[in-house]
N, C-alpha and C. Protein backbone atom coordinates (compact mmCIF):
# COMPACT_ATOMS: atom_id res chain seq x y z
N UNK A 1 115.98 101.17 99.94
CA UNK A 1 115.97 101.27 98.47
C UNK A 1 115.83 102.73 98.03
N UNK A 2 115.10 103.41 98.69
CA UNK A 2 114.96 105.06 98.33
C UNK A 2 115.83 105.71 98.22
N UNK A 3 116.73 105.70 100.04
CA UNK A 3 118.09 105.82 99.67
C UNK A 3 118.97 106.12 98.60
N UNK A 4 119.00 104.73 98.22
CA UNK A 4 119.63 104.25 97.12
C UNK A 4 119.75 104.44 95.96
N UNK A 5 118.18 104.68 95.84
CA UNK A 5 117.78 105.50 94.60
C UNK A 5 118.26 107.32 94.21
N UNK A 6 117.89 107.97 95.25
CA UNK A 6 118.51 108.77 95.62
C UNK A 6 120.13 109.43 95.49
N UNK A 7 120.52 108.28 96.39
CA UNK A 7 122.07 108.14 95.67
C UNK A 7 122.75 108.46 94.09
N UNK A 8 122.06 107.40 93.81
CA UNK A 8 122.12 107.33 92.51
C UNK A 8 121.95 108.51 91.58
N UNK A 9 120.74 109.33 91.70
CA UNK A 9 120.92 109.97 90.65
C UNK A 9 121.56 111.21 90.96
N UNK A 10 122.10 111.16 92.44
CA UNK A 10 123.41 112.03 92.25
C UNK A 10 124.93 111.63 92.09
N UNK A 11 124.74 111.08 91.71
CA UNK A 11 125.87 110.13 91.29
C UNK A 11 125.58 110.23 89.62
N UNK A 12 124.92 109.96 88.89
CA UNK A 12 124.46 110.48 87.80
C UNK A 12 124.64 111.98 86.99
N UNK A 13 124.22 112.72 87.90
CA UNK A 13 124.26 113.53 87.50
C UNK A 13 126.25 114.74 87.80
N UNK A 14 127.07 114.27 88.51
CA UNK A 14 128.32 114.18 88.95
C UNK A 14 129.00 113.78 87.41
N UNK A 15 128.30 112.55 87.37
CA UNK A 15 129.00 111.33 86.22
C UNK A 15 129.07 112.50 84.62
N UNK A 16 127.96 113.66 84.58
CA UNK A 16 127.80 113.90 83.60
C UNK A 16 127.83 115.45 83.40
N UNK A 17 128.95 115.94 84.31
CA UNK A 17 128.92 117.43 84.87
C UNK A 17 129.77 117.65 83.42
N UNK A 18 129.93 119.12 83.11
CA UNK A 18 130.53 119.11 81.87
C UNK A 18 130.79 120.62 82.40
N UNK A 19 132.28 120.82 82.71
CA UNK A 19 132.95 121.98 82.90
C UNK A 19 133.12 123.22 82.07
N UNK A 20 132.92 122.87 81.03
CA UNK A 20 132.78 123.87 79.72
C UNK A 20 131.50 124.80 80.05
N UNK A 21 130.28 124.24 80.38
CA UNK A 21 129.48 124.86 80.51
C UNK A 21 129.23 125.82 82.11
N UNK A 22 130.17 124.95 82.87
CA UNK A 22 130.23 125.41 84.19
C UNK A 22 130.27 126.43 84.58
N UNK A 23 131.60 127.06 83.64
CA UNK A 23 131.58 128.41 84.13
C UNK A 23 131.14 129.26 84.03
N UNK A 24 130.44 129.55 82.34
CA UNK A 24 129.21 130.41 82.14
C UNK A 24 128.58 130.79 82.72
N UNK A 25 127.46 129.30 83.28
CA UNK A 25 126.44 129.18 84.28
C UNK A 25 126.90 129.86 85.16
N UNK A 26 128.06 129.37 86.39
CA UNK A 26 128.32 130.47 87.14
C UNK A 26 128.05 131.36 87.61
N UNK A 27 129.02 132.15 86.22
CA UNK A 27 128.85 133.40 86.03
C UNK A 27 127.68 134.62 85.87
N UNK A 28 126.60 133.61 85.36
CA UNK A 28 125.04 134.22 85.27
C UNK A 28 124.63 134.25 86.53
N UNK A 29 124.83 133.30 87.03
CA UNK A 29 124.14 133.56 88.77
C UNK A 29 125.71 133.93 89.51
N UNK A 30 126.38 134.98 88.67
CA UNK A 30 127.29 135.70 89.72
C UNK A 30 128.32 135.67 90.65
N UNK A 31 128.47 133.95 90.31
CA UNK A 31 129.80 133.24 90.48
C UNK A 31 129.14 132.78 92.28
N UNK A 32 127.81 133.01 92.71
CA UNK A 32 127.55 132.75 94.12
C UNK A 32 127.54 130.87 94.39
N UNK A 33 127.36 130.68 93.05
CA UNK A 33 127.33 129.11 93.46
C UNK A 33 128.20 127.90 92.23
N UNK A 34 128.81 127.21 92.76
CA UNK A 34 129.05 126.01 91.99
C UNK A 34 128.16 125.65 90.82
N UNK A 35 128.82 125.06 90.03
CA UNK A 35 127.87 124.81 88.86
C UNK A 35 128.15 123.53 88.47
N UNK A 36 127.53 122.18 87.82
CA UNK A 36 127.81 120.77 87.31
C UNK A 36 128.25 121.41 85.86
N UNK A 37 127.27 122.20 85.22
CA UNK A 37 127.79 122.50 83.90
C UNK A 37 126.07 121.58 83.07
N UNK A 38 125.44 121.68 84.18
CA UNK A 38 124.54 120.37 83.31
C UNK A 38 123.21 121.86 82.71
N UNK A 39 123.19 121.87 81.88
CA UNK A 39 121.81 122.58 81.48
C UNK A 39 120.83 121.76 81.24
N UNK A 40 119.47 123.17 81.47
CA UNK A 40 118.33 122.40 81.46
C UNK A 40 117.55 121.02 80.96
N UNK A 41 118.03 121.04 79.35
CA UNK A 41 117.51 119.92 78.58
C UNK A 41 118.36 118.94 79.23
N UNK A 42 119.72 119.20 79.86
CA UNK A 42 119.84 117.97 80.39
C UNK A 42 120.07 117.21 81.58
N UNK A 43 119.48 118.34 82.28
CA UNK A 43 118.93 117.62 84.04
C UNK A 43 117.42 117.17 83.72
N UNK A 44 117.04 117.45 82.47
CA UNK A 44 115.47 116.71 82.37
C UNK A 44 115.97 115.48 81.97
N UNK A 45 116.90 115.30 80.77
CA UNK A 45 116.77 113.99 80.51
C UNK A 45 117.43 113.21 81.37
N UNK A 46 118.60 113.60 82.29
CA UNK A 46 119.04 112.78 83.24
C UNK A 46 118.26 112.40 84.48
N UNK A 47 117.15 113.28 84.89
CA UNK A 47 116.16 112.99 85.67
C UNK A 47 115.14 112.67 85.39
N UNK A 48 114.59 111.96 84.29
CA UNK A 48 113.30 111.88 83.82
C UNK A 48 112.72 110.78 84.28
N UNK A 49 113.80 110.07 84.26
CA UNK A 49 112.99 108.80 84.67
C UNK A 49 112.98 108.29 86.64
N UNK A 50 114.12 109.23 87.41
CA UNK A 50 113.91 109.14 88.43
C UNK A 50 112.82 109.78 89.02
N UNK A 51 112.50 111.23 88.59
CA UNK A 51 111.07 111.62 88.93
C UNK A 51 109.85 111.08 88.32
N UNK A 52 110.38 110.42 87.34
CA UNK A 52 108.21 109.35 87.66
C UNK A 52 108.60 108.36 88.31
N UNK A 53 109.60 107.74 89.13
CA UNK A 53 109.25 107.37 90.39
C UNK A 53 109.03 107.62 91.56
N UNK A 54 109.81 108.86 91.74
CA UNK A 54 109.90 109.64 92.75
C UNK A 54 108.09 110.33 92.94
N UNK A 55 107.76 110.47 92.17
CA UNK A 55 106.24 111.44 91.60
C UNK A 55 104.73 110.30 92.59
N UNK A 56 105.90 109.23 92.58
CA UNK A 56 104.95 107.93 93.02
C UNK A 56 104.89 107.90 94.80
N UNK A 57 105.82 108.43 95.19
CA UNK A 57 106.01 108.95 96.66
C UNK A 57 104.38 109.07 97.37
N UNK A 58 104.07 108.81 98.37
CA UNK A 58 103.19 108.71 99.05
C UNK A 58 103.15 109.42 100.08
N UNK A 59 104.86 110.28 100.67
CA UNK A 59 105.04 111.24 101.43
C UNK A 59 105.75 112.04 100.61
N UNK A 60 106.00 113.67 100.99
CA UNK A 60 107.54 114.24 101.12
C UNK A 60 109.00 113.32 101.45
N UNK A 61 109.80 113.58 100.29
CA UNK A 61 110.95 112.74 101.13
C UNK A 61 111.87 113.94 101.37
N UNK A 62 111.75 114.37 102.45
CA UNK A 62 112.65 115.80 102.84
C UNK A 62 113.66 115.15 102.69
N UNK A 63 113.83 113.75 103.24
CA UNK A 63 115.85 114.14 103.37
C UNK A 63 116.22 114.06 101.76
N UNK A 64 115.63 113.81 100.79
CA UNK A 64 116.19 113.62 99.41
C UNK A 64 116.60 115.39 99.34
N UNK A 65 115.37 116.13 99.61
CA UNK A 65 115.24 117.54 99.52
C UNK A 65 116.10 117.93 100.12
N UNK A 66 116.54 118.02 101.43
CA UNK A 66 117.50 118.57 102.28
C UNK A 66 119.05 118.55 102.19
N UNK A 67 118.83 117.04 101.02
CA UNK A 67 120.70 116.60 101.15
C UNK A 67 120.94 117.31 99.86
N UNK A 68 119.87 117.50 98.50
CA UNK A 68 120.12 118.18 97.55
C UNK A 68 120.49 119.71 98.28
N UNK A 69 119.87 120.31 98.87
CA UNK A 69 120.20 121.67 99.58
C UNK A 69 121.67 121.59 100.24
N UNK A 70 122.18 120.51 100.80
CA UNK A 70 123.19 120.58 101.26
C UNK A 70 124.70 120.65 100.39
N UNK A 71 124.28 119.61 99.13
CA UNK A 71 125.36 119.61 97.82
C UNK A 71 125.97 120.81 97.33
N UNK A 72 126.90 121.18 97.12
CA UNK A 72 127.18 122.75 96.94
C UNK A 72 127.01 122.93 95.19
N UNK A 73 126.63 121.72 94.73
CA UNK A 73 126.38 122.02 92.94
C UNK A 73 124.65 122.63 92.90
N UNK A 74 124.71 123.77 92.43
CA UNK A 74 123.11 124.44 91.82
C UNK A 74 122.37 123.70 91.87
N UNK A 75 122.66 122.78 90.46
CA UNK A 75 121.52 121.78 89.90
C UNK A 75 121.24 120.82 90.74
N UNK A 76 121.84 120.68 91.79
CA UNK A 76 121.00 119.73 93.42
C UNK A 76 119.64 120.36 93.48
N UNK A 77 120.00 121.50 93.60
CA UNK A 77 119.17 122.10 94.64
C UNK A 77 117.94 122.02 93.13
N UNK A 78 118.20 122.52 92.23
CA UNK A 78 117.18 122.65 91.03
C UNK A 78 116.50 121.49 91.15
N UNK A 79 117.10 120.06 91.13
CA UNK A 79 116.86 118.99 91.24
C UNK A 79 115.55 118.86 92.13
N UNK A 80 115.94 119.29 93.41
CA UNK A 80 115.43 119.11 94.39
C UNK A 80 113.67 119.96 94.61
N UNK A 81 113.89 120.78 93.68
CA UNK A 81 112.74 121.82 93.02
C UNK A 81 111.15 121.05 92.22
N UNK A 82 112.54 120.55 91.49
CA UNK A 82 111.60 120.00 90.54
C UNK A 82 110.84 118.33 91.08
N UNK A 83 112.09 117.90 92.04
CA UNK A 83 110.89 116.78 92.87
C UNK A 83 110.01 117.20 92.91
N UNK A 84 110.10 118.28 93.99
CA UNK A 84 108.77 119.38 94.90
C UNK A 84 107.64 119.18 93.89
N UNK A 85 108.19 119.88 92.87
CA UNK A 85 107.03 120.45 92.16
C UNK A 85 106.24 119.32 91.49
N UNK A 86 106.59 117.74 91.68
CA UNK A 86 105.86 116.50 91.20
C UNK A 86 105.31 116.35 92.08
N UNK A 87 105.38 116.61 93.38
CA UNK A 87 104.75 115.66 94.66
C UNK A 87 103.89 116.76 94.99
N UNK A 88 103.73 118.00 94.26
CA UNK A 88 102.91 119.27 94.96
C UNK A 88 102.05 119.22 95.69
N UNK A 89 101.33 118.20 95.26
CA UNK A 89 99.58 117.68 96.10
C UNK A 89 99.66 116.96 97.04
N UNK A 90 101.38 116.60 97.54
CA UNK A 90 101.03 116.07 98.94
C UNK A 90 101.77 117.14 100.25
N UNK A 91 102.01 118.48 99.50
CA UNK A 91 102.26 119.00 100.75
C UNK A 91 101.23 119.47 101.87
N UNK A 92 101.33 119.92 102.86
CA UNK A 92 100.11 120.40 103.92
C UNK A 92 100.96 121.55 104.66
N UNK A 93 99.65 122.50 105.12
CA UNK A 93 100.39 123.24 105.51
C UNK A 93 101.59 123.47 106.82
N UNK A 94 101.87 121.78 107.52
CA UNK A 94 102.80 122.16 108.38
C UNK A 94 103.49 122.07 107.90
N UNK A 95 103.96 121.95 106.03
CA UNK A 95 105.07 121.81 105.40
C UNK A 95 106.15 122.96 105.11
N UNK A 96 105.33 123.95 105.43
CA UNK A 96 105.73 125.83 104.96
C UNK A 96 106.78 126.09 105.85
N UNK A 97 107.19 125.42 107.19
CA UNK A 97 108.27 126.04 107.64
C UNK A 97 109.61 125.39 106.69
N UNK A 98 109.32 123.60 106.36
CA UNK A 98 110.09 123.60 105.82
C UNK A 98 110.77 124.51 104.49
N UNK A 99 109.46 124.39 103.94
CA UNK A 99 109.55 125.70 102.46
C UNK A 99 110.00 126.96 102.86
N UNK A 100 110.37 127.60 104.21
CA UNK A 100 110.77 128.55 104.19
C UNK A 100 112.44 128.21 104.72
N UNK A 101 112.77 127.23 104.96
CA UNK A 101 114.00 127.20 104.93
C UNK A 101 114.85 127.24 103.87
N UNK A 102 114.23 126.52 103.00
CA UNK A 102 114.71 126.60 101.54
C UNK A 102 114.69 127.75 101.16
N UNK A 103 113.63 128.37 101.13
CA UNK A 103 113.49 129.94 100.53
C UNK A 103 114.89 130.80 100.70
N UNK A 104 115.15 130.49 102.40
CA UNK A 104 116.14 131.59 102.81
C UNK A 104 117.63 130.27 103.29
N UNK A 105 117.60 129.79 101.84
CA UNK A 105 119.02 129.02 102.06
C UNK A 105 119.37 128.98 100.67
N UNK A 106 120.68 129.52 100.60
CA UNK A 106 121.50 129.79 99.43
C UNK A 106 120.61 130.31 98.64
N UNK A 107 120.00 131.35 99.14
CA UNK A 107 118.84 132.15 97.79
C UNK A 107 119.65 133.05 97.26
N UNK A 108 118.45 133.01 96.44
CA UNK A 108 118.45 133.70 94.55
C UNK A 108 117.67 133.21 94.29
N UNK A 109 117.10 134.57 93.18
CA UNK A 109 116.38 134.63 92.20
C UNK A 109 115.69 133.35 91.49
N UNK A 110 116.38 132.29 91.24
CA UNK A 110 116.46 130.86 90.20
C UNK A 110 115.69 129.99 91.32
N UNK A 111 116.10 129.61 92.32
CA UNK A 111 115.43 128.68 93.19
C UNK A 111 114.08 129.34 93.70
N UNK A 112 114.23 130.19 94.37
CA UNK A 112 113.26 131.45 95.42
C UNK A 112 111.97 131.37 93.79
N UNK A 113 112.25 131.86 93.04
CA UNK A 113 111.40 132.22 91.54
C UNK A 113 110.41 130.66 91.45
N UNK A 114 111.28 129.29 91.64
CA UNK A 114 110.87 128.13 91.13
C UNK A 114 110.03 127.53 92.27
N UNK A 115 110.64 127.79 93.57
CA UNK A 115 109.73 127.51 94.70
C UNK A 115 108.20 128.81 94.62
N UNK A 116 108.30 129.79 94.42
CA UNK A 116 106.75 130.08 94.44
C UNK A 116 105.42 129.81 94.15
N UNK A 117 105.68 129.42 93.03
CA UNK A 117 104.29 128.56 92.34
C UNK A 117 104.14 127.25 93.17
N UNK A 118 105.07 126.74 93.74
CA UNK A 118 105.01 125.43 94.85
C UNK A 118 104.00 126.39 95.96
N UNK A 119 104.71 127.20 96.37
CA UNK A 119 103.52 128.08 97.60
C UNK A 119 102.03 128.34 97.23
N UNK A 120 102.34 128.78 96.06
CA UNK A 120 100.93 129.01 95.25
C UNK A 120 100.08 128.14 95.36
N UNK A 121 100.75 126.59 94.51
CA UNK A 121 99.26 125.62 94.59
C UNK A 121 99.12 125.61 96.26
N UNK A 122 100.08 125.34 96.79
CA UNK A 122 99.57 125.06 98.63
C UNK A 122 98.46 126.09 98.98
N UNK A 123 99.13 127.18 98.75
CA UNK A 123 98.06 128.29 99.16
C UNK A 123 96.36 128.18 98.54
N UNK A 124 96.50 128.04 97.15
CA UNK A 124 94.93 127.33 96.72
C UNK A 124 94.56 126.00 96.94
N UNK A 125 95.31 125.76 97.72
CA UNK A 125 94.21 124.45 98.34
C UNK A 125 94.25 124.66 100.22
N UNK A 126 94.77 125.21 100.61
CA UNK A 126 95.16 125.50 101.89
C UNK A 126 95.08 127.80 102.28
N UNK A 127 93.72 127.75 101.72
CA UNK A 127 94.04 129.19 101.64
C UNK A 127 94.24 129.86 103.25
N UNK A 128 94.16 129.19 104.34
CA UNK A 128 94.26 130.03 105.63
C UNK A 128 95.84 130.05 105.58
N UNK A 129 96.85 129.90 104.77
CA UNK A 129 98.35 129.93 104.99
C UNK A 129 98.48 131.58 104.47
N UNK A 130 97.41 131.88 103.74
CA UNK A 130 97.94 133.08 103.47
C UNK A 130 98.04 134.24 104.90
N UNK A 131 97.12 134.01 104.99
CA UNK A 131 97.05 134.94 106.59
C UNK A 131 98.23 134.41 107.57
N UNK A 132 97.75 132.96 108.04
CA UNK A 132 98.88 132.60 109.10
C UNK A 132 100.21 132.57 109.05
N UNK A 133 101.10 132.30 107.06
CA UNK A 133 102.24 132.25 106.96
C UNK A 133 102.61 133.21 106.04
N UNK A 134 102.16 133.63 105.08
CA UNK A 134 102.36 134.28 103.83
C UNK A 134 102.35 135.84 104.83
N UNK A 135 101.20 136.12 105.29
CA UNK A 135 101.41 137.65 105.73
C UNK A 135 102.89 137.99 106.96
N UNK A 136 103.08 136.88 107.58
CA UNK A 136 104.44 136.69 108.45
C UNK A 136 105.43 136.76 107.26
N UNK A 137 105.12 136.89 106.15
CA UNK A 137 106.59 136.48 105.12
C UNK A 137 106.26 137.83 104.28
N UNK A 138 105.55 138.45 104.36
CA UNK A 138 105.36 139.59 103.47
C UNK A 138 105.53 141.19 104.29
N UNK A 139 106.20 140.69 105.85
CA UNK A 139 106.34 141.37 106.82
C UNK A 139 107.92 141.35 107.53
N UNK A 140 108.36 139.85 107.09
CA UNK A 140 109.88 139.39 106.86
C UNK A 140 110.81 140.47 106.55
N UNK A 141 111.83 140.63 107.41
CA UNK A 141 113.10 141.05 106.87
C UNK A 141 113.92 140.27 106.34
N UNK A 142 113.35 139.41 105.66
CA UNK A 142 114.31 138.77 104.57
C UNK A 142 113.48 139.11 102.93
N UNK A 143 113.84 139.25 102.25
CA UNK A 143 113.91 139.66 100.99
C UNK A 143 113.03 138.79 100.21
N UNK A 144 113.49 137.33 100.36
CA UNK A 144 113.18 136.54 99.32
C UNK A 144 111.68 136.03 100.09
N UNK A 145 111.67 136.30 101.58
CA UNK A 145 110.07 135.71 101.47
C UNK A 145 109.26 136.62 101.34
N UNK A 146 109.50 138.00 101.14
CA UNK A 146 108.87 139.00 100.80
C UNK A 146 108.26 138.85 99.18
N UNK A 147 109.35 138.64 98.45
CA UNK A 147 109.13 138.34 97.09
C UNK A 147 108.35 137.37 96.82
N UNK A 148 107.89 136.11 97.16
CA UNK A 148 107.42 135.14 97.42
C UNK A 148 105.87 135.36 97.64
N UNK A 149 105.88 136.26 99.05
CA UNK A 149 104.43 136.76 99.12
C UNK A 149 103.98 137.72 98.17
N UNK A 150 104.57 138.08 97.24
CA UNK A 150 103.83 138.97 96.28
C UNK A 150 103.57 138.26 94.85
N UNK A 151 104.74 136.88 94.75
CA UNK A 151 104.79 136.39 93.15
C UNK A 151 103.74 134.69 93.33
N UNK A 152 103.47 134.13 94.86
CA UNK A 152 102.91 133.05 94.99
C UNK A 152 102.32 133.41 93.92
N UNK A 153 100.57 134.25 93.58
CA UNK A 153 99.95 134.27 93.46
C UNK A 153 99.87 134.60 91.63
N UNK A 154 101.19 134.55 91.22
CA UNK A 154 101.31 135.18 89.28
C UNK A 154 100.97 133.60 88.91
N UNK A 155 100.44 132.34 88.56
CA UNK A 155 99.50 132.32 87.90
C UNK A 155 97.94 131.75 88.14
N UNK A 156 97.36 132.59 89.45
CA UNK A 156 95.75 132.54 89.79
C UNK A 156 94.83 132.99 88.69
N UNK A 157 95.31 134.41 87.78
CA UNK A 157 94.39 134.53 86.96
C UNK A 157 93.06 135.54 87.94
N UNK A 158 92.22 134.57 87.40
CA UNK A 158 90.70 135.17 87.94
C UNK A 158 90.55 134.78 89.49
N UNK A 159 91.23 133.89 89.93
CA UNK A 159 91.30 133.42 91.32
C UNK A 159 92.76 134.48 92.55
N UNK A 160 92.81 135.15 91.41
CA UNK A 160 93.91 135.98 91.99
C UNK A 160 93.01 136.55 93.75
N UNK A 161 93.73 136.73 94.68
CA UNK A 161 93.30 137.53 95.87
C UNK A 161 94.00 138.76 96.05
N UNK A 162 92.77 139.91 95.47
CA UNK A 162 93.54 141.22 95.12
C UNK A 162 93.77 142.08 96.67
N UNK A 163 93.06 141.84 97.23
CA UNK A 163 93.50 142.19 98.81
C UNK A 163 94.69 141.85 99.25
N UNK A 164 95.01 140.60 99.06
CA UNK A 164 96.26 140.36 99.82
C UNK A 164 97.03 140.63 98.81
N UNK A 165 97.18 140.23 97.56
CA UNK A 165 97.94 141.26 96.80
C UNK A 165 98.28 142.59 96.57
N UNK A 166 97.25 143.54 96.98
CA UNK A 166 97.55 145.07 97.37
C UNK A 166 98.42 144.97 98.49
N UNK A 167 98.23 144.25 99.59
CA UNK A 167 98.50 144.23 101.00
C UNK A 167 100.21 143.92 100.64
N UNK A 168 100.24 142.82 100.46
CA UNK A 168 101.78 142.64 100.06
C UNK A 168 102.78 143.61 99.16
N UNK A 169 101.82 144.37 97.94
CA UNK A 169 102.55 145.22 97.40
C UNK A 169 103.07 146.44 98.19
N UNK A 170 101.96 147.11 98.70
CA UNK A 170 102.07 148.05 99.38
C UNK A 170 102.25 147.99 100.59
N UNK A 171 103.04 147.07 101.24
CA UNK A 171 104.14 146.77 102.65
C UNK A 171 105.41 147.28 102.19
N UNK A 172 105.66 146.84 100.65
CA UNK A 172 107.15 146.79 100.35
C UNK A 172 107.50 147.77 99.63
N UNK A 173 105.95 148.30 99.30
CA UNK A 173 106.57 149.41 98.01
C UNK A 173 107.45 150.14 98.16
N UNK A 174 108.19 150.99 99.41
CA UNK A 174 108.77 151.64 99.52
C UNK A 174 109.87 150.87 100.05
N UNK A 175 110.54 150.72 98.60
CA UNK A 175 111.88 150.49 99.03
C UNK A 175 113.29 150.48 97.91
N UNK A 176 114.22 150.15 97.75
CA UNK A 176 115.10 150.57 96.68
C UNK A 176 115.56 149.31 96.30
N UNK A 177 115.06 148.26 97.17
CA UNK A 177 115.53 146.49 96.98
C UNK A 177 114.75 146.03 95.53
N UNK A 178 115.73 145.76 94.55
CA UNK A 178 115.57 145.97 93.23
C UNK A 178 114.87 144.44 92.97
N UNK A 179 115.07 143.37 93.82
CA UNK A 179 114.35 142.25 93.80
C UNK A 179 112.72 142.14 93.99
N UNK A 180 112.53 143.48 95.03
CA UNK A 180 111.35 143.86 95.51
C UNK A 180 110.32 144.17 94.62
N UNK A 181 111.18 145.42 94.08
CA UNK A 181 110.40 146.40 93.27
C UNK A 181 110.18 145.56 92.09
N UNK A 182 111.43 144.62 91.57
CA UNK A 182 110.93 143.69 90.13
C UNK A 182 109.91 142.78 90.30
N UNK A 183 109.77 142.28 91.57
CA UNK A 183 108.46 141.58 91.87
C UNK A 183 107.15 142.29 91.77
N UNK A 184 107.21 143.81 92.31
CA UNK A 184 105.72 143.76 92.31
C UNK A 184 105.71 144.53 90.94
N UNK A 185 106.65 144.55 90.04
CA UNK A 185 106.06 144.89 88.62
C UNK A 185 105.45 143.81 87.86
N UNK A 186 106.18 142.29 88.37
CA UNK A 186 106.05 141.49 87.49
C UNK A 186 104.47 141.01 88.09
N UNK A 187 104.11 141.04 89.57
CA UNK A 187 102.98 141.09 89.93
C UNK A 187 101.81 141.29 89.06
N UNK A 188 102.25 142.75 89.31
CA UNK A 188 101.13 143.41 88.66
C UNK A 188 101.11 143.58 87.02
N UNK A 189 102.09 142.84 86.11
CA UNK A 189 102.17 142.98 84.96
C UNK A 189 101.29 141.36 84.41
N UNK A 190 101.52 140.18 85.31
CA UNK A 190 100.88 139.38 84.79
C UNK A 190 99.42 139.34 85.37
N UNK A 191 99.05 139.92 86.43
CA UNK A 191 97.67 140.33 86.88
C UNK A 191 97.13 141.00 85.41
N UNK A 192 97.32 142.47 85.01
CA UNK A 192 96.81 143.21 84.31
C UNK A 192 96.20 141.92 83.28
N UNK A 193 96.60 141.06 82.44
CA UNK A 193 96.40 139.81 81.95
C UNK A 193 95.04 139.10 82.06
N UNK A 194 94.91 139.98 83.39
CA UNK A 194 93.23 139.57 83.70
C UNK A 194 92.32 140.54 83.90
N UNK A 195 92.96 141.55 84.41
CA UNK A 195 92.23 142.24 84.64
C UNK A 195 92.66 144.03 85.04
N UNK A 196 93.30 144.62 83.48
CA UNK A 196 94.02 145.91 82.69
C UNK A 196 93.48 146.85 84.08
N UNK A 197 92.19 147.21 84.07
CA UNK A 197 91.77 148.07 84.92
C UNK A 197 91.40 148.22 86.36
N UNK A 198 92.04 146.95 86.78
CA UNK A 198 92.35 146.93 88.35
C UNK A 198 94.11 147.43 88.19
N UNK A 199 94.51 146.82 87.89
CA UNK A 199 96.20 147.35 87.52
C UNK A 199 96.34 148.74 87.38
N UNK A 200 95.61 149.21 86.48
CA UNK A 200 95.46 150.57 85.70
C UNK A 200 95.30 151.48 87.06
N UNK A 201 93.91 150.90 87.48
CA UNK A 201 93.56 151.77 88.67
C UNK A 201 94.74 151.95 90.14
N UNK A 202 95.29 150.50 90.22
CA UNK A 202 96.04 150.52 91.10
C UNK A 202 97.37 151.61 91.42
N UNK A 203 98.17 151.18 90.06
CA UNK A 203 99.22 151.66 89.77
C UNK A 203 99.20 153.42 89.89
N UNK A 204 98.28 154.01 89.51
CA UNK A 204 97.68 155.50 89.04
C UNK A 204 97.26 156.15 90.87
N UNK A 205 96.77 154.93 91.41
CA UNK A 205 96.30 155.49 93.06
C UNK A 205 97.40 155.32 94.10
N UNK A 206 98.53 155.16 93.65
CA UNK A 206 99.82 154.24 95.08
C UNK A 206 100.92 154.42 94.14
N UNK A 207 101.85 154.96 95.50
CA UNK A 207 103.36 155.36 94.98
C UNK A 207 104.18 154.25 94.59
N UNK A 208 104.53 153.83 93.69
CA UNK A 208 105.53 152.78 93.06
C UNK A 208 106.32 153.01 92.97
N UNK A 209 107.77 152.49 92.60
CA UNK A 209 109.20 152.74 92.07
C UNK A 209 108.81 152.51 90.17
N UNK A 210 109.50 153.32 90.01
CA UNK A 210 109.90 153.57 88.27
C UNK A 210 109.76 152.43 88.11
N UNK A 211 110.60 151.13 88.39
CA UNK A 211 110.89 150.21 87.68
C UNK A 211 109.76 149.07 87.85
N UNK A 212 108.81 148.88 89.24
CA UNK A 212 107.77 148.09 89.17
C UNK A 212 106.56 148.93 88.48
N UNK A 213 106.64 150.39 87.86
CA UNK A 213 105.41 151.04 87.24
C UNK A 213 105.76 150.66 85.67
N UNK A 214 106.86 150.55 85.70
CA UNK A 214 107.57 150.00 83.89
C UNK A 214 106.93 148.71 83.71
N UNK A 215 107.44 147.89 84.84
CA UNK A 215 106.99 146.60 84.47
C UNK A 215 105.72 145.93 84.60
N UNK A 216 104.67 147.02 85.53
CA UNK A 216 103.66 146.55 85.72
C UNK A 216 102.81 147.33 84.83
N UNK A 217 103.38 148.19 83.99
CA UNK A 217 102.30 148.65 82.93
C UNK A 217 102.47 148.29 81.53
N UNK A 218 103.18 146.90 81.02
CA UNK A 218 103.70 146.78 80.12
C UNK A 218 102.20 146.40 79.14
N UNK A 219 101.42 146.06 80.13
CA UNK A 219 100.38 144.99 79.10
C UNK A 219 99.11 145.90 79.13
N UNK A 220 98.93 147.27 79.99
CA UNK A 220 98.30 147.96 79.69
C UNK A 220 97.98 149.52 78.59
C-alpha cells in the first residue's frame, strides 16, 4: 500500500506539471535541471494531504526518498525534502551517510540549503555527529558538505556551538568558492542576531573574503 501511495502522488504531481512555468524555473536554477512547472503554493497543495500521512511513518521510507532523487523533475527531489523534514525526529545518526548522498547528488543551492536544517535538528539531538560526521564534511572536497557544516547550525540561536562554528569557518575561509564564502557570511550574519559582539569580534580578528564580511556584518 505505501508503494502505492507513493506512486501516486507522483503521478499527481506529472498530472499537474504546467510548462509555462517550466521554463522560468529552469532557468533560475540555470537550466541544470528539469522542471514540472509546479511552484511552491502548489506542490503544498498537491502534497498536503500525502504528507500527513506520510508524517505518520514509523520509519524512514528511503526508497520513497531515493526514487524521488532518481526522477529527473526538481520538484521530486523538493518533494522528497519536505517528507524528510516531517519525519525529522525519526532520523538517527546512522542515517547521515544516507543524508550525505543526497547532499552530493544533483546539488545546488535549493536542495543542499533545504537539507541543512534536517542536519541541524539531527545534530541537536545527536550532538557527537558533529565531531564524527560534520567535521569529515567541513574537511570534504566537495563544496556542498562544506556549506552544510557551516549553515547546519543558522537557526540554534543561543544554542549555537561557536567552536565548531569558528572551526568550520576558518577551514574554508580561504577560498574564492563563492558558495563558500556566501555561507559563512550568511553564518555569521544570522549568528550576530544573537550575539553582535562575538561576530563583531570575530570578523575584525580573521581574514574573510569581501563578500562573507558584507554579509556577515549586515546586522551589526
Amino acid at each position: 500500500m505505501k508503494g502505492r501511495y507513493n506512486l501516486d502522488i507522483i503521478q499527481i504531481f506529472y498530472n499537474n506539471r504546467n510548462e509555462e512555468n517550466a521554463v522560468p524555473m529552469a532557468k533560475y536554477m540555470k537550466n541544470q535541471f528539469p522542471f514540472l512547472g509546479l511552484k511552491k503554493p502548489d506542490r503544498t497543495a498537491l502534497s498536503k494531504g500525502f504528507l500527513n500521512e506520510k508524517k505518520k511513518d514509523k520509519e524512514i521510507d528511503w526508497d520513497f526518498i531515493f526514487r524521488c532523487y532518481e526522477l529527473p523533475e526538481r520538484e521530486f527531489q523538493y518533494l522528497a525534502i519536505d517528507y524528510m523534514s516531517k519525519v525529522a525526529n525519526l532520523f538517527q545518526p546512522d542515517d547521515m551517510k544516507k543524508i550525505e548522498k543526497l547532499i552530493t547528488k544533483k546539488s545546488w543551492w535549493d536542495t543542499v540549503d533545504a537539507i541543512s536544517p534536517i542536519v541541524g535538528h539531527i545534530a541537536m539531538k545527536y550532538p557527537e555527529i558533529k565531531e564524527t560526521i560534520l567535521t569529515k564534511w567541513m574537511e570534504s572536497d566537495n563544496i556542498w558538505l562544506k556549506r552544510v557544516s557551516i549553515l547546519f547550525q543558522l537557526k540554534y540561536k543561543d544554542k549555537t556551538d561557536t567552536e565548531f562554528l569558528k572551526k568550520a569557518i576558518l577551514k574554508n575561509a580561504n577560498t574564492n568558492e563563492f558558495f563558500i564564502n556566501k555561507a559563512i557570511g550568511w553564518a555569521l550574519r544570522e549568528y550576530s542576531k544573537t550575539n553582535k559582539e562575538w561576530v563583531r569580534s570575530f570578523i575584525e580578528n580573521n581574514k574573510l573574503s569581501k563578500l562573507s564580511v558584507r554579509e556577515g556584518s549586515k546586522y551589526i
